[in-house]
C-alpha atoms as a PDB file:
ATOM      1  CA  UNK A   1       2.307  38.140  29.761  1.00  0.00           C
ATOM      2  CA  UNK A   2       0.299  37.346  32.657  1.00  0.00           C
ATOM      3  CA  UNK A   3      -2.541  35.599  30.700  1.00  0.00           C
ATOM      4  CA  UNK A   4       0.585  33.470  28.967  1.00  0.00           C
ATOM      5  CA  UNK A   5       1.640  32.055  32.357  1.00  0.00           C
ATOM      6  CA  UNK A   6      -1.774  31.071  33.722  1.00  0.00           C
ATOM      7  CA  UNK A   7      -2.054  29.579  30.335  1.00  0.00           C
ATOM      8  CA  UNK A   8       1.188  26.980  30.335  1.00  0.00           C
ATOM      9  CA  UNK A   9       0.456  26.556  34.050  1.00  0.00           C
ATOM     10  CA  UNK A  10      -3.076  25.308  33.419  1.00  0.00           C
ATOM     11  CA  UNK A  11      -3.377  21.606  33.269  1.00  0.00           C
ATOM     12  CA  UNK A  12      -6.828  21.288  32.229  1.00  0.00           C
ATOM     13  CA  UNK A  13      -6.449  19.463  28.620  1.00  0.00           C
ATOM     14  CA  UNK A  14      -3.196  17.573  30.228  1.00  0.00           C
ATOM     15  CA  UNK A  15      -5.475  14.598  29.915  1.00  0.00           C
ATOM     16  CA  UNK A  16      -6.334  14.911  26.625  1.00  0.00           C
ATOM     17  CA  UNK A  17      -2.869  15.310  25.576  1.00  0.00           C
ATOM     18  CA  UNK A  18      -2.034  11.799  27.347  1.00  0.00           C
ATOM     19  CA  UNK A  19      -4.628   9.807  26.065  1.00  0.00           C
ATOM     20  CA  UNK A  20      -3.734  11.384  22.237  1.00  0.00           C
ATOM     21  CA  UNK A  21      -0.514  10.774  23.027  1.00  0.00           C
ATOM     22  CA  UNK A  22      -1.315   6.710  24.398  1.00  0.00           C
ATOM     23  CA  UNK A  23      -3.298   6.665  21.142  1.00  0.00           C
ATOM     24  CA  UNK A  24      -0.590   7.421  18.940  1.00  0.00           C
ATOM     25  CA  UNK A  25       1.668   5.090  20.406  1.00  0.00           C
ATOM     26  CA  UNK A  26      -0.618   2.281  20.109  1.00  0.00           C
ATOM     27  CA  UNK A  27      -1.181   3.223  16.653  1.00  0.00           C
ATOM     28  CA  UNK A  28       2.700   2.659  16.008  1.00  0.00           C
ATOM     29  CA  UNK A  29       2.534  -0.633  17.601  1.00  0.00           C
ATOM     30  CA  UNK A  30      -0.292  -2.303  15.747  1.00  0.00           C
ATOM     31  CA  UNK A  31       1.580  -0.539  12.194  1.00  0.00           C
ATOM     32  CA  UNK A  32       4.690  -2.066  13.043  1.00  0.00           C
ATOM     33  CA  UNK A  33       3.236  -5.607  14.209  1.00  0.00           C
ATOM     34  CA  UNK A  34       1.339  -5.870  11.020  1.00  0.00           C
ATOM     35  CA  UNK A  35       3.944  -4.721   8.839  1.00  0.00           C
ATOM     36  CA  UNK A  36       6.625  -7.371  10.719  1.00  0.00           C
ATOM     37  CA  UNK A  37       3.752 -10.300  11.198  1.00  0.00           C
ATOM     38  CA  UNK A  38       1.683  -9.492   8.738  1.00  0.00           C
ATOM     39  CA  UNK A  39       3.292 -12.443   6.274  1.00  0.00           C
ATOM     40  CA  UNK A  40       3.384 -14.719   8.905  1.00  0.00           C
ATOM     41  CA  UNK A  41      -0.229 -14.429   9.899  1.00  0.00           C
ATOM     42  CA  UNK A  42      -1.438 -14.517   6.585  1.00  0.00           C
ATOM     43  CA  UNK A  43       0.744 -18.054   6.162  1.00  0.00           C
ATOM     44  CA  UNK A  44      -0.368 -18.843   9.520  1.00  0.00           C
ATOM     45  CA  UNK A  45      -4.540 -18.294   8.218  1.00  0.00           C
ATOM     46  CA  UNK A  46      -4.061 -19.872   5.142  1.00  0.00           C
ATOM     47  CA  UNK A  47      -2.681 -22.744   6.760  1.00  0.00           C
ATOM     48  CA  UNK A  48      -5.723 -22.943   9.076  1.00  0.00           C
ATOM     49  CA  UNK A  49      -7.811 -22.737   5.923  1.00  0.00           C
ATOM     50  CA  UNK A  50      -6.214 -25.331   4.485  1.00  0.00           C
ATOM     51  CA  UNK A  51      -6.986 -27.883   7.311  1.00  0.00           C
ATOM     52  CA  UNK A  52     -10.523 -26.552   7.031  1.00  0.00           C
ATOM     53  CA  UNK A  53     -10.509 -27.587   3.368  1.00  0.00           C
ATOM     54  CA  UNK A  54      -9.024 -30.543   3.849  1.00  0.00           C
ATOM     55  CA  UNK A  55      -9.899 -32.414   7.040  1.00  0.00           C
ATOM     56  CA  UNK A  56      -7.384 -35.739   6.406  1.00  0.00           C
ATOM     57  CA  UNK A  57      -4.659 -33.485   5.614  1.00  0.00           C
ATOM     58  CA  UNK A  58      -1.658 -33.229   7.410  1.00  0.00           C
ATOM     59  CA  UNK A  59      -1.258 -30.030   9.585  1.00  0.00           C
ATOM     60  CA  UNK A  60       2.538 -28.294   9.383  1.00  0.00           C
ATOM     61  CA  UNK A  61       4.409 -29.464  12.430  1.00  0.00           C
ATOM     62  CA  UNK A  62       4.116 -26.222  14.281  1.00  0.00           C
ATOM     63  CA  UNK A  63       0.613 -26.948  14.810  1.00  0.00           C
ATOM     64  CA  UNK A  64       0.938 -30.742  16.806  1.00  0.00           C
ATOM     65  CA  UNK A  65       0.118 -31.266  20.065  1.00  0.00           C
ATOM     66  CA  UNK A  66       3.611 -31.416  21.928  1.00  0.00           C
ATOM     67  CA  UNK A  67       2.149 -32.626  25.560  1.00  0.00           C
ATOM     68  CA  UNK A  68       2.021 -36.230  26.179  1.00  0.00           C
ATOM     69  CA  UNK A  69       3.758 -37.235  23.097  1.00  0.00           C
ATOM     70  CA  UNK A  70       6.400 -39.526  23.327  1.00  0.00           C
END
């Protein structure tokens, strides 16, 4: 019983456990904001691509300079 208590009082691999733990978390971020962006930035890219392609063209109107236009 002894060798139980020195074992849950030891806090040796606590770092370990807090960077796996950090790890996991950031893991569920970057899931989520892929799964909830992910159609935007794709839309967002293509759009870019697009005004590669196509130099003349008109860029969407989320994508103007808004400072020092009148």
């Amino acid at each position: 019983m002894e060798k139980l208590m020195n074992f849950l009082k030891d806090e040796e691999g606590a770092g370990f456990t807090e960077y796996a733990l950090l790890i996991a978390f950031v893991a569920l971020i970057v899931v989520f904001g892929a799964t909830y962006f992910g159609g935007k930035l794709g839309d967002f890219f293509a759009d870019v691509g697009d005004a590669f392609d196509n130099p003349g063209a008109k860029l969407p109107p989320w994508t103007e300079p808004t400072h020092g236009v009148n």
